[in-house]
C-alpha atoms as a PDB file:
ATOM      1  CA  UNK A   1      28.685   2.272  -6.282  1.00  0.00           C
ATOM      2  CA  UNK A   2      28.893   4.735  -3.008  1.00  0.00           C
ATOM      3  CA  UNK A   3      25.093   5.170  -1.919  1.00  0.00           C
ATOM      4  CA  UNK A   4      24.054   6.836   0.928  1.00  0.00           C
ATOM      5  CA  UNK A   5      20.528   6.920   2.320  1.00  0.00           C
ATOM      6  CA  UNK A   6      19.239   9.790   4.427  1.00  0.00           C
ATOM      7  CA  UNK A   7      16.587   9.119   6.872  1.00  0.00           C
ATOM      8  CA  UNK A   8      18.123   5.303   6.100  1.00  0.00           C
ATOM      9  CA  UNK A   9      16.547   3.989   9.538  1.00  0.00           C
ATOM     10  CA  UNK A  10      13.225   4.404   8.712  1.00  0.00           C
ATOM     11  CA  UNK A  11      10.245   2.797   7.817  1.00  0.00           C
ATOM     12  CA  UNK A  12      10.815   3.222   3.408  1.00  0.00           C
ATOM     13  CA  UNK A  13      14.318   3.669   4.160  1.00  0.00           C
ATOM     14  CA  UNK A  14      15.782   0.995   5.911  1.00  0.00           C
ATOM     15  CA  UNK A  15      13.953  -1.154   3.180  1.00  0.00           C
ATOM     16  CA  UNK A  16      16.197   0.775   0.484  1.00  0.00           C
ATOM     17  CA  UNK A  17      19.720  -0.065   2.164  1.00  0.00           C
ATOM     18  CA  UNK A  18      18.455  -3.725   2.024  1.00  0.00           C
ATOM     19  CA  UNK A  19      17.801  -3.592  -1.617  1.00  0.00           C
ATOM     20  CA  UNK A  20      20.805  -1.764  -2.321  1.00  0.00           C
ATOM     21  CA  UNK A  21      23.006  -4.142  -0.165  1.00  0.00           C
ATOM     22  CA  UNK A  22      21.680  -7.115  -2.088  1.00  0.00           C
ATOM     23  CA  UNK A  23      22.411  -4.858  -5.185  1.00  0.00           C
ATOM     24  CA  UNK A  24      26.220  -4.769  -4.370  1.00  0.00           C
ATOM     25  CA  UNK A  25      26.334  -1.251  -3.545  1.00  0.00           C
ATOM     26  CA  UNK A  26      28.974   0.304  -0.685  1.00  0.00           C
ATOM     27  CA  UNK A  27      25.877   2.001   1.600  1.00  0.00           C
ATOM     28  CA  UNK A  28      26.321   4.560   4.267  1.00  0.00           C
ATOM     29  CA  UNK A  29      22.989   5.462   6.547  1.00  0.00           C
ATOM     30  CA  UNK A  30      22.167   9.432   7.983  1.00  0.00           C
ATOM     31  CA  UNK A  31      19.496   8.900  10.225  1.00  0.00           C
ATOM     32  CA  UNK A  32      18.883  11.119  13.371  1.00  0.00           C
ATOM     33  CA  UNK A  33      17.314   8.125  15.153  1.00  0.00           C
ATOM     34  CA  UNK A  34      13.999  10.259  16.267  1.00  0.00           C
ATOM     35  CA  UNK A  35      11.466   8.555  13.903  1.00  0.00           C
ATOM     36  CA  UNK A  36      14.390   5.907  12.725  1.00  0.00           C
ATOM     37  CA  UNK A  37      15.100   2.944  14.342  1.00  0.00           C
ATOM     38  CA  UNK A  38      18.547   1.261  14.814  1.00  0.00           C
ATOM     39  CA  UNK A  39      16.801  -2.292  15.085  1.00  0.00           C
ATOM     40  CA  UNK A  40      15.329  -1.598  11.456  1.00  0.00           C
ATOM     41  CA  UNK A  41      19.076  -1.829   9.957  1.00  0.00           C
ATOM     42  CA  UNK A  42      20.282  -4.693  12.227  1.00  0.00           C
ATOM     43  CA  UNK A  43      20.980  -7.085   9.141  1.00  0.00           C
ATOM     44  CA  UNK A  44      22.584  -4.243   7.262  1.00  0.00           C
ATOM     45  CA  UNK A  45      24.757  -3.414   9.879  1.00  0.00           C
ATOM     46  CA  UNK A  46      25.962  -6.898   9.851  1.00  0.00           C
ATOM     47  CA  UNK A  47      25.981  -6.973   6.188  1.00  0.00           C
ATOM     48  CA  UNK A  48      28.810  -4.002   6.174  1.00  0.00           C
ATOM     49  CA  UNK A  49      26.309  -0.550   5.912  1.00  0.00           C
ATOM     50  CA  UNK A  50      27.676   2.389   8.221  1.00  0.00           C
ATOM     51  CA  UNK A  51      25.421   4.218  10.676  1.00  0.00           C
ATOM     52  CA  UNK A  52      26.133   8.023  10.660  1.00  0.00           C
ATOM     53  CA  UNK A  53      23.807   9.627  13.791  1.00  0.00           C
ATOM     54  CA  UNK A  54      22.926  12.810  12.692  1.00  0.00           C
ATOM     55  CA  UNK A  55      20.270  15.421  11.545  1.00  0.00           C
ATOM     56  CA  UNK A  56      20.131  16.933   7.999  1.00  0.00           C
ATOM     57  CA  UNK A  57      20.724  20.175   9.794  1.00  0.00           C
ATOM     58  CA  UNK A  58      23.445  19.660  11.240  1.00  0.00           C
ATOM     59  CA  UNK A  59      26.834  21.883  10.475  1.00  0.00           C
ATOM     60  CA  UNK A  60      28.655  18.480  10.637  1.00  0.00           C
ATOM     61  CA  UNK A  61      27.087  17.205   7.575  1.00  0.00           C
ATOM     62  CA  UNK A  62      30.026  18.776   4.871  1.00  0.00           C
ATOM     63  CA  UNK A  63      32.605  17.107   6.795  1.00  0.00           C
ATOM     64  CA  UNK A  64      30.457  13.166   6.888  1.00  0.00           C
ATOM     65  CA  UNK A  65      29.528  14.079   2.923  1.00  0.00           C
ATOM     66  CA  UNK A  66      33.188  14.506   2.619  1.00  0.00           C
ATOM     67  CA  UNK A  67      34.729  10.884   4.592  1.00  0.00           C
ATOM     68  CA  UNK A  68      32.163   9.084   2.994  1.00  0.00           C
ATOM     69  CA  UNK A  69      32.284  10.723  -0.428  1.00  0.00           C
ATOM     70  CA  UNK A  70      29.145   9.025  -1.806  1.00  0.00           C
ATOM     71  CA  UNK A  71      28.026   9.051  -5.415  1.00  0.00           C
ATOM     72  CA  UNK A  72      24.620   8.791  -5.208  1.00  0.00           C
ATOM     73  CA  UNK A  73      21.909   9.845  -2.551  1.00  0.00           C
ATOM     74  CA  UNK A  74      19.069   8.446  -1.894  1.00  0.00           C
ATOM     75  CA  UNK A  75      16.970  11.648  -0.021  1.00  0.00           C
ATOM     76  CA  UNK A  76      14.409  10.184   2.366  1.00  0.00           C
ATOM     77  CA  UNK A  77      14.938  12.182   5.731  1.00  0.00           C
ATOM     78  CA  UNK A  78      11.869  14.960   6.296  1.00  0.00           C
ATOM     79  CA  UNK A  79       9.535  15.819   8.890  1.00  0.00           C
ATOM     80  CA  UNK A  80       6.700  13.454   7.418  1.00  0.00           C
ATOM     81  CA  UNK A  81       3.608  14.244   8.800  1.00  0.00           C
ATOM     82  CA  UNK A  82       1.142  16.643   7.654  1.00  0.00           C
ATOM     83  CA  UNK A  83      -0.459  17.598  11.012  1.00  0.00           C
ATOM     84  CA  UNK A  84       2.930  18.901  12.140  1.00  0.00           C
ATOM     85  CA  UNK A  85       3.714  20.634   9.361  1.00  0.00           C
ATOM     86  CA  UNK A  86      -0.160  22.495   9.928  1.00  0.00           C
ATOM     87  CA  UNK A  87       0.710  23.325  13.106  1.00  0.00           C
ATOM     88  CA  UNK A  88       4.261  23.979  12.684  1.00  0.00           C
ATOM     89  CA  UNK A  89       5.259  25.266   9.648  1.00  0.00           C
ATOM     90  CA  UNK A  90       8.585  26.581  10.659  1.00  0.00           C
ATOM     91  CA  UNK A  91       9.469  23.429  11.459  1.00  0.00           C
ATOM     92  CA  UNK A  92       8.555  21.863   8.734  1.00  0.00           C
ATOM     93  CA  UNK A  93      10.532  24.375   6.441  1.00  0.00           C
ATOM     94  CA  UNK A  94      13.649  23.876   8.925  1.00  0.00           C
ATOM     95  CA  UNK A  95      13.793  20.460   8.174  1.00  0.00           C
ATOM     96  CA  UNK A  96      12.444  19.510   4.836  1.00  0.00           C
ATOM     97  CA  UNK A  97      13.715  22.559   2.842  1.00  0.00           C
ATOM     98  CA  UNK A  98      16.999  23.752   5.142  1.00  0.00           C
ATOM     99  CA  UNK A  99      17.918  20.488   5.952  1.00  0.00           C
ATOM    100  CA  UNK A 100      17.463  19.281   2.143  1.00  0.00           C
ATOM    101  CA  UNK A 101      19.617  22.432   0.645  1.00  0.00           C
ATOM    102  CA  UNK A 102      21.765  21.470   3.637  1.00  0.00           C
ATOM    103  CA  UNK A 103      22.277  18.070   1.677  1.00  0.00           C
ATOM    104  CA  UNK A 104      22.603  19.639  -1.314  1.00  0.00           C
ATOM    105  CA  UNK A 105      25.570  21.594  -0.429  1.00  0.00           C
ATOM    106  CA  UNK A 106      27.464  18.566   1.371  1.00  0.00           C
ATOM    107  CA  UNK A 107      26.791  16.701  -2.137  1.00  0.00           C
ATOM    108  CA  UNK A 108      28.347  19.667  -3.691  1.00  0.00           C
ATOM    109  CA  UNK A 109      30.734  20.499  -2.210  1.00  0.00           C
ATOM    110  CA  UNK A 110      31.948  16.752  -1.578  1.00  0.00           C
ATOM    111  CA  UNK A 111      31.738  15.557  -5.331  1.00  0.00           C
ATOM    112  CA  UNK A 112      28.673  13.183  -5.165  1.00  0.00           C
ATOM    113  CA  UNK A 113      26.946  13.137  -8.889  1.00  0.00           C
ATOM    114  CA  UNK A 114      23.210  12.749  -8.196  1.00  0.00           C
ATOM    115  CA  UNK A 115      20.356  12.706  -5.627  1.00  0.00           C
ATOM    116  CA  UNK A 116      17.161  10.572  -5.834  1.00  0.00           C
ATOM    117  CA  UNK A 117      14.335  12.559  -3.562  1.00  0.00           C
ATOM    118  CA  UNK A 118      11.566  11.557  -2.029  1.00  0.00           C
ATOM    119  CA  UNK A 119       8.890  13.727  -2.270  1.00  0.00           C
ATOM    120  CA  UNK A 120       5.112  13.466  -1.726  1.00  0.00           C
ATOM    121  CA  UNK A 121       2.456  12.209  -4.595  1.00  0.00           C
ATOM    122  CA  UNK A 122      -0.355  12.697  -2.108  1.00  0.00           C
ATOM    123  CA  UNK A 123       0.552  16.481  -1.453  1.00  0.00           C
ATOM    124  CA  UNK A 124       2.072  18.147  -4.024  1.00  0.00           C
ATOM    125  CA  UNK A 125      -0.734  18.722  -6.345  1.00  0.00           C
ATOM    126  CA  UNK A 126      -2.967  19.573  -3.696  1.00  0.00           C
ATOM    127  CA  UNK A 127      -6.995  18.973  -4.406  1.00  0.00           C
ATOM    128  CA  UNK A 128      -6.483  17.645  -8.203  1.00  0.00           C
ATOM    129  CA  UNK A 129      -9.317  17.992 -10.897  1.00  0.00           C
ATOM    130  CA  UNK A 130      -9.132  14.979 -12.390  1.00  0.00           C
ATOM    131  CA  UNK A 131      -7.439  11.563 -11.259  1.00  0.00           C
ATOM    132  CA  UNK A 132      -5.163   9.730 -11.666  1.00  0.00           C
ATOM    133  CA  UNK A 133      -2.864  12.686 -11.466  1.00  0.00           C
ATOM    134  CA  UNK A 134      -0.461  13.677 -14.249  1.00  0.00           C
ATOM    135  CA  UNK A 135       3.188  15.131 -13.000  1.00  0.00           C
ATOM    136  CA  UNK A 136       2.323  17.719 -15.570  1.00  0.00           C
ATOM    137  CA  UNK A 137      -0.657  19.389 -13.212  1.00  0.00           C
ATOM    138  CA  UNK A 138      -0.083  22.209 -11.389  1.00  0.00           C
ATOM    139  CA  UNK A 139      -2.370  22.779  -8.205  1.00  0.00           C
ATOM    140  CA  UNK A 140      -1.140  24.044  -5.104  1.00  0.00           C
ATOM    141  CA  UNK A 141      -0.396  21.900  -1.853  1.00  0.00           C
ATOM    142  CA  UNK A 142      -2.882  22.192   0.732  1.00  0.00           C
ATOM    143  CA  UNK A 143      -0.454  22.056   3.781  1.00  0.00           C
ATOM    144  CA  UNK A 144       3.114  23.462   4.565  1.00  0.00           C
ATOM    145  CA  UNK A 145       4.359  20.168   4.241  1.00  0.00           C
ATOM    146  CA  UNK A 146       3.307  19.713   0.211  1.00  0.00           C
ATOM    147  CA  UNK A 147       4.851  23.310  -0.055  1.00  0.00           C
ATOM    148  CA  UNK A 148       7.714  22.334   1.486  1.00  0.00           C
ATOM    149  CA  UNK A 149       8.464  19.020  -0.835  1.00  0.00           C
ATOM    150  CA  UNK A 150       7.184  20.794  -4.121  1.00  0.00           C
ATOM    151  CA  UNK A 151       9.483  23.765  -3.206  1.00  0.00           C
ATOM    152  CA  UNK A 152      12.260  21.846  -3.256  1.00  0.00           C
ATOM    153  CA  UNK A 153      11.431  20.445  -6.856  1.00  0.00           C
ATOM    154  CA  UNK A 154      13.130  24.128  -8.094  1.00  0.00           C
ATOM    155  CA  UNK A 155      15.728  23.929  -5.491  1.00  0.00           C
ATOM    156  CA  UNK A 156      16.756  20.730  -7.254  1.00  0.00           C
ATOM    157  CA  UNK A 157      16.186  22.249 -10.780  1.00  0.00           C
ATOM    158  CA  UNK A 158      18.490  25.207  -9.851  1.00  0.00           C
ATOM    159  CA  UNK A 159      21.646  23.204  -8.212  1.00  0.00           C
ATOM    160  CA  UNK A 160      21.438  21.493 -11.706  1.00  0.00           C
ATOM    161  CA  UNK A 161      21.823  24.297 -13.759  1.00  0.00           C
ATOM    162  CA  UNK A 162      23.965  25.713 -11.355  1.00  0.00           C
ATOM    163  CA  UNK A 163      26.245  23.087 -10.248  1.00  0.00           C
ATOM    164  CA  UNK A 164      25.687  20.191 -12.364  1.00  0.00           C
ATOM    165  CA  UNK A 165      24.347  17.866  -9.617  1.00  0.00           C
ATOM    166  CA  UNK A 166      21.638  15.909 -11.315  1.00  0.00           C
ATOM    167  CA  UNK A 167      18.842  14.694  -9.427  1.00  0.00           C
ATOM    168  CA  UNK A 168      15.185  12.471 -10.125  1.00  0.00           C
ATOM    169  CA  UNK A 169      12.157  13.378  -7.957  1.00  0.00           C
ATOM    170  CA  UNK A 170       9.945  10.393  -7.084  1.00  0.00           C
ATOM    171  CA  UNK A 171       6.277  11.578  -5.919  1.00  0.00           C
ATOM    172  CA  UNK A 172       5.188   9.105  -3.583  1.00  0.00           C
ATOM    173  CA  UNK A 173       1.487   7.296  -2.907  1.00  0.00           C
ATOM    174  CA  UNK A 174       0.802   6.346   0.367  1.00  0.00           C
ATOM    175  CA  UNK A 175       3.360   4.189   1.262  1.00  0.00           C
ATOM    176  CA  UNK A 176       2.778   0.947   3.690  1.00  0.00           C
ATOM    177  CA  UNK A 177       4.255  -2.287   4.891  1.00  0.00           C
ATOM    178  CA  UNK A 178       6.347  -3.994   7.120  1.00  0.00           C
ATOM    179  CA  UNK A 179       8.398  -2.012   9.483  1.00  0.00           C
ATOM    180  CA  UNK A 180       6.010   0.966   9.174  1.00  0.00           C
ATOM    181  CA  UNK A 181       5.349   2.345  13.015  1.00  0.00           C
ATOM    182  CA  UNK A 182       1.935   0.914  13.880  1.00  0.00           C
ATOM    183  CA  UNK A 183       2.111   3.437  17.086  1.00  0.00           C
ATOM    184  CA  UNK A 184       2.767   6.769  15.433  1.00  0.00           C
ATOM    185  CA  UNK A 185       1.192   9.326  13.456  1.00  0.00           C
ATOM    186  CA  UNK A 186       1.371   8.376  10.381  1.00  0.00           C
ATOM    187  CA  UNK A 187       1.070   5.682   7.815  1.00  0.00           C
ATOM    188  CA  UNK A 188      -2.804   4.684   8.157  1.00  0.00           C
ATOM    189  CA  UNK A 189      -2.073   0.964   7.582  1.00  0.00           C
ATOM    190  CA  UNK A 190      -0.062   0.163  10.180  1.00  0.00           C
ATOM    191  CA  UNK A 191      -2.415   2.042  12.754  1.00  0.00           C
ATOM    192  CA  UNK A 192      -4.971   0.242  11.647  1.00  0.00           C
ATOM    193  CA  UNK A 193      -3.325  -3.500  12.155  1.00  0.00           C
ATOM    194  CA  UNK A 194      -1.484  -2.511  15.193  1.00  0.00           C
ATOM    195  CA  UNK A 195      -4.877  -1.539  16.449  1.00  0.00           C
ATOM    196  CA  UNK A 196      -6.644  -4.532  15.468  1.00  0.00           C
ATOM    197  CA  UNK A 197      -4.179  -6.301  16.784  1.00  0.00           C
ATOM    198  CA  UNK A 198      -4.490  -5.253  19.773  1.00  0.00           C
ATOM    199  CA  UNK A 199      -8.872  -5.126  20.006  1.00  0.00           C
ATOM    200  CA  UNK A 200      -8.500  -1.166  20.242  1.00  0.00           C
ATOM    201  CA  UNK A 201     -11.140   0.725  17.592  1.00  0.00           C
ATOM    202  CA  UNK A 202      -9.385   2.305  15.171  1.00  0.00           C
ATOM    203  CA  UNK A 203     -10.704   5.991  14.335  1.00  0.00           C
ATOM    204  CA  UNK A 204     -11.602   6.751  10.560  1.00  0.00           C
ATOM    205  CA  UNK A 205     -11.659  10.809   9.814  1.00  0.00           C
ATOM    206  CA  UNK A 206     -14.236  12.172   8.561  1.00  0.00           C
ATOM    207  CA  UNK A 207     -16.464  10.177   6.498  1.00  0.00           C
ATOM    208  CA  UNK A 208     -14.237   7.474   5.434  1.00  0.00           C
ATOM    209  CA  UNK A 209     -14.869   8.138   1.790  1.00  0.00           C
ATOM    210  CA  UNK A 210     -11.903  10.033   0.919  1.00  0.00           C
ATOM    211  CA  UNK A 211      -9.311   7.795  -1.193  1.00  0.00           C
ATOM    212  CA  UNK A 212      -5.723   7.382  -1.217  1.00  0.00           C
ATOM    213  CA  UNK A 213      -2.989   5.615  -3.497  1.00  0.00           C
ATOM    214  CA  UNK A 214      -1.773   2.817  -1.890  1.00  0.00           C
ATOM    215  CA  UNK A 215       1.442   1.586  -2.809  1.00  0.00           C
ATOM    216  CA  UNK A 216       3.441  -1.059  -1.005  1.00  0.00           C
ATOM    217  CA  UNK A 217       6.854  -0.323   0.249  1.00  0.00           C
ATOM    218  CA  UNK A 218       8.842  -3.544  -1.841  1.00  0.00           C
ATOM    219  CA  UNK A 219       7.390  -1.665  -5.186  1.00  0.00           C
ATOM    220  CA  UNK A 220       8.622   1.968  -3.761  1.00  0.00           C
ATOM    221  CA  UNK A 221      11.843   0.749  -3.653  1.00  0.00           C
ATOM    222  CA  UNK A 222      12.450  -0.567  -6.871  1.00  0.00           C
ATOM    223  CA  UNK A 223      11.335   2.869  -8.176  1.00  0.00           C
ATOM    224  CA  UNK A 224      14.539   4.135  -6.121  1.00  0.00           C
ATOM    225  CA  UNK A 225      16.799   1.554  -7.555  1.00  0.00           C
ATOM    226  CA  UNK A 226      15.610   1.921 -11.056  1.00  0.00           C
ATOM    227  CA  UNK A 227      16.607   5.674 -10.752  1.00  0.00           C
ATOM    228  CA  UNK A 228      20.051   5.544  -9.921  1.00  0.00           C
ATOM    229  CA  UNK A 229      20.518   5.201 -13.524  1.00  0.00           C
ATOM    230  CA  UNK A 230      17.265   6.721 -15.049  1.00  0.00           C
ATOM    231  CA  UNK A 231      15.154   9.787 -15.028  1.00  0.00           C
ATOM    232  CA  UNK A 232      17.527  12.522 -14.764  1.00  0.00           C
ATOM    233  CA  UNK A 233      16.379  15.980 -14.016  1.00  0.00           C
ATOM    234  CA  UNK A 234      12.489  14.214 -14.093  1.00  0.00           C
ATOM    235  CA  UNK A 235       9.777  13.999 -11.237  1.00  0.00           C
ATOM    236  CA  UNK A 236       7.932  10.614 -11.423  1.00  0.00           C
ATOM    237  CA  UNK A 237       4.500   9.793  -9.887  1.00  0.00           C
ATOM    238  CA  UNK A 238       5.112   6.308  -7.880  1.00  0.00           C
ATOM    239  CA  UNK A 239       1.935   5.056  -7.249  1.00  0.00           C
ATOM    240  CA  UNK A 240      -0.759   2.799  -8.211  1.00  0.00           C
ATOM    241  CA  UNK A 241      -3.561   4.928 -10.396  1.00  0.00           C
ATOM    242  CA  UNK A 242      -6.075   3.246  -8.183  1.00  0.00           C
ATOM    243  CA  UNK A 243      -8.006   5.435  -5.132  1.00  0.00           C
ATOM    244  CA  UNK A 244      -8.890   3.617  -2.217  1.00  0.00           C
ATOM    245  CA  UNK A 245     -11.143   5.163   0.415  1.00  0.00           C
ATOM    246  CA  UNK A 246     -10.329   4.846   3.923  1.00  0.00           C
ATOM    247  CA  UNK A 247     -13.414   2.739   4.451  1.00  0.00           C
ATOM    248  CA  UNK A 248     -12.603   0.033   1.619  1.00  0.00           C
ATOM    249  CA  UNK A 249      -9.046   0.051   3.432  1.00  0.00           C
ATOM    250  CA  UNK A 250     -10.379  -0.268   6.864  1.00  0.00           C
ATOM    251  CA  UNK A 251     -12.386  -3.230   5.311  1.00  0.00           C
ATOM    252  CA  UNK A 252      -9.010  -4.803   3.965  1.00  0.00           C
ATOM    253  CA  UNK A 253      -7.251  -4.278   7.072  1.00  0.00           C
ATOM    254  CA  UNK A 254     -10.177  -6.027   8.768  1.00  0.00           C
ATOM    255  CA  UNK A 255     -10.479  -9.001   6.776  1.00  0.00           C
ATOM    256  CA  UNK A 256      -6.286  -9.512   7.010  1.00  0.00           C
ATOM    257  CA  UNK A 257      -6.833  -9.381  10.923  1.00  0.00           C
ATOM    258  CA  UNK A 258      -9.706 -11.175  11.628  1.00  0.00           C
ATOM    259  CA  UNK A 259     -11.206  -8.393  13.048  1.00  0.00           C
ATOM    260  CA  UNK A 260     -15.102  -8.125  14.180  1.00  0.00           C
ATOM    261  CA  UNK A 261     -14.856  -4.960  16.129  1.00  0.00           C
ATOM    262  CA  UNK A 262     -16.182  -1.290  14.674  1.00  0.00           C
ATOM    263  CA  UNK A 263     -14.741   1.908  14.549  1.00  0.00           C
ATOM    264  CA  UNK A 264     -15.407   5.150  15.144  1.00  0.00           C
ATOM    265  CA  UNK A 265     -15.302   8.701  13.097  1.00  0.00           C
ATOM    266  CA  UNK A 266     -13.843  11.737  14.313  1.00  0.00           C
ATOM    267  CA  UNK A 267     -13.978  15.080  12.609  1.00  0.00           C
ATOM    268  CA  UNK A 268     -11.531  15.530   9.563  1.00  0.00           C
ATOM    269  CA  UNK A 269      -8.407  16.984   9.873  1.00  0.00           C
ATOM    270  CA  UNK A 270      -6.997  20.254   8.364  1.00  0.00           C
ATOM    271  CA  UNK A 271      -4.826  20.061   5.387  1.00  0.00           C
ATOM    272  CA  UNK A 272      -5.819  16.265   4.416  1.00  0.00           C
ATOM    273  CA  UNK A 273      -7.096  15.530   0.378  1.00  0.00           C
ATOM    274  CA  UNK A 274     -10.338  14.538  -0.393  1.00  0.00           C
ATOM    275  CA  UNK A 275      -9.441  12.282  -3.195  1.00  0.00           C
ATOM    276  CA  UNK A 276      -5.968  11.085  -4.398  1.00  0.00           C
ATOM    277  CA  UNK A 277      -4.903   9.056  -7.399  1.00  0.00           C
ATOM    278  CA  UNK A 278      -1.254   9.051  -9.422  1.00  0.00           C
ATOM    279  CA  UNK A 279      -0.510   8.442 -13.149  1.00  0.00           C
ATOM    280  CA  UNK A 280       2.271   6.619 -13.317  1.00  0.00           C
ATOM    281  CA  UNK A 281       2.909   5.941 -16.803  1.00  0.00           C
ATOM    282  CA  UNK A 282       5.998   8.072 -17.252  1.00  0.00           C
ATOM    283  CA  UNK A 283       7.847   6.414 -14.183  1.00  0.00           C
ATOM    284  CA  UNK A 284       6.768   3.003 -16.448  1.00  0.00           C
ATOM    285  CA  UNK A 285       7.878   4.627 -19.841  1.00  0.00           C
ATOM    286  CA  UNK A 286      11.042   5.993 -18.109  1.00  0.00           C
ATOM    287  CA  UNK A 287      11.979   4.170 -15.698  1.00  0.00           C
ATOM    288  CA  UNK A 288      10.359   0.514 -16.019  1.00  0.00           C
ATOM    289  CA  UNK A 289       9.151   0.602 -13.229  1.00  0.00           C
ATOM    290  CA  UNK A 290       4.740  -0.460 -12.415  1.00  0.00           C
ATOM    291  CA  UNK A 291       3.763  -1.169  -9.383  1.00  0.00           C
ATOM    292  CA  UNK A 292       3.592  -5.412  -8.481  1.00  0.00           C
ATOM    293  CA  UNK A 293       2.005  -5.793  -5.734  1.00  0.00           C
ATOM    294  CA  UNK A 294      -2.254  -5.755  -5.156  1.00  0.00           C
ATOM    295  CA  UNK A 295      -3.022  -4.111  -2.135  1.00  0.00           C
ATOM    296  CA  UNK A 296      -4.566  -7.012  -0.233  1.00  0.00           C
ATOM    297  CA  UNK A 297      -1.543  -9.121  -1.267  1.00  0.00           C
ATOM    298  CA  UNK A 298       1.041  -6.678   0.380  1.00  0.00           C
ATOM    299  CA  UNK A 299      -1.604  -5.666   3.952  1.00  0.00           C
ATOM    300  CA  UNK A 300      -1.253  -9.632   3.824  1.00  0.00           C
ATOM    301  CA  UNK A 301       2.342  -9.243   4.583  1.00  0.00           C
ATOM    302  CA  UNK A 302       1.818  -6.413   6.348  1.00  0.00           C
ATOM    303  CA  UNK A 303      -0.357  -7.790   8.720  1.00  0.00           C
ATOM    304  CA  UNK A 304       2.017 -11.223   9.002  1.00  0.00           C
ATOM    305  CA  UNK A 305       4.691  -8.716   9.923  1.00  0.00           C
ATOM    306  CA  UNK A 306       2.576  -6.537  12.728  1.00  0.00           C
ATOM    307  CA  UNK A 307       1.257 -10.193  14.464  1.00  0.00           C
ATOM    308  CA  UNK A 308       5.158 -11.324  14.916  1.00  0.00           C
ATOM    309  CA  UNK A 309       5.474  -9.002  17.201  1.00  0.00           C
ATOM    310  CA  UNK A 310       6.641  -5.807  14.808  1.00  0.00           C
END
């Protein structure tokens, strides 16, 4: 089958073309190359994937929709991080919902039959009453950047009904592993190592106690693969059901590192949950998909992959 992967050079993303390479699947990669990294798809490159260079904005994008006239996309290009999209919002909206509609009307318009989209466990529901979080709740996103992935939940809805193109909508955890940027702004996990690493202090926000859903990158994409052919028209939770605070990960992180330092706290940031958990037993029921892999297991491997050097 024709797959390709937008934002394909990144972190979750370049992990996807492997899988779908080893899958026997003819892959194509859109990646702008800001966050992406070229060296993240050096074995797919060899292995017969195609690098397109471009943004999700860009006019262009009918015409690469059209020469490579995929059947399936797998949507994973956004503007990711939550800070920007606080002090931004334009941008955020420019990318994640533009850019995305862009995407939808190359699909369109070149024939493709479905999309799989990432979109963002951790934000959409906003401050949840009761965890783990159904797909059925309805809060509202504390930051432009949950607005701008649950917003695009109708968009998908209406291209549909309107056009036929079918789509499933995976709602992410917090996603971490190897090839995650240990340098940037996001992705808590690989800051963490990269600064341990290193015998910098890594900063917790606010009291430590808020919790996440950690899930590790392998399991995220076999929730991609196992919609291809599943969960039409559907938004699945793709996490673990288990919070974490940031303390009890810092502790993890520590013990994987070998690392005696401290840290230090800073003041929380605006538009960041307090507690986060996901319910994934429809993505299990629907898709077959549960999450394999324990979370000291897979900072393990992360941490093995962040001492070689990234």
């Amino acid at each position: 089958m024709k797959v390709l992967v937008t934002g394909g050079a990144g972190f979750i993303g370049s992990h996807l073309v492997d899988r779908l390479l080893a899958e026997g699947h003819d892959v194509a990669v859109l990646d702008c190359l800001v966050t992406g990294k070229k060296e993240n798809l050096t074995a797919a490159l060899e292995r017969g994937a195609r690098l397109h260079e471009a943004d999700i904005r860009d006019r262009s994008l009918a015409k690469l929709f059209a020469d490579e006239r995929p059947t399936i996309v797998m949507h994973l290009a956004a503007q990711p991080d939550v800070r920007v999209s606080v002090a931004d919002p334009a941008l955020d909206a420019d990318v994640n919902i533009a850019g995305s509609i862009n995407v939808l009307n190359a699909m369109r318009e070149s024939g493709a039959r479905k999309i799989v989209m990432a979109s963002s466990g951790g934000c959409i529901y906003g401050e949840p009453k009761k965890l783990p979080v159904k797909e059925t709740y309805r809060g509202t996103p504390d930051s432009p950047y949950g607005i701008s992935k649950k917003v695009l939940h109708d968009y998908l809805a209406f291209y549909r009904k309107a056009h036929g193109l079918d789509h499933t909508v995976l709602a992410l955890g917090n996603v971490y592993g190897p090839r995650q940027d240990p340098t940037g702004e996001a992705g808590v996990v690989a800051i963490f190592l990269g600064l341990m690493l290193t015998g910098k202090q890594p900063v917790i926000y606010g009291d430590g106690k808020q919790t996440r859903d950690f899930v590790y990158v392998a399991d995220v994409v076999e929730s991609f693969v196992q919609a291809i052919r599943r969960g039409n028209g559907t938004v699945f939770n793709v996490g673990t059901a288990i919070e974490t605070t940031v303390l009890e990960l810092y502790e993890a992180c520590a013990r994987a590192m070998g690392y005696r330092g401290d840290y230090r706290i800073e003041p929380p940031r605006l538009g960041e949950l307090e507690r986060i958990a996901l319910d994934f037993s429809r993505a299990k029921k629907r898709l077959d998909w549960t999450p394999r892999t324990s979370l000291d297991a897979g900072i393990g491997q992360t941490a093995n992959w962040v001492r070689s050097g990234l």
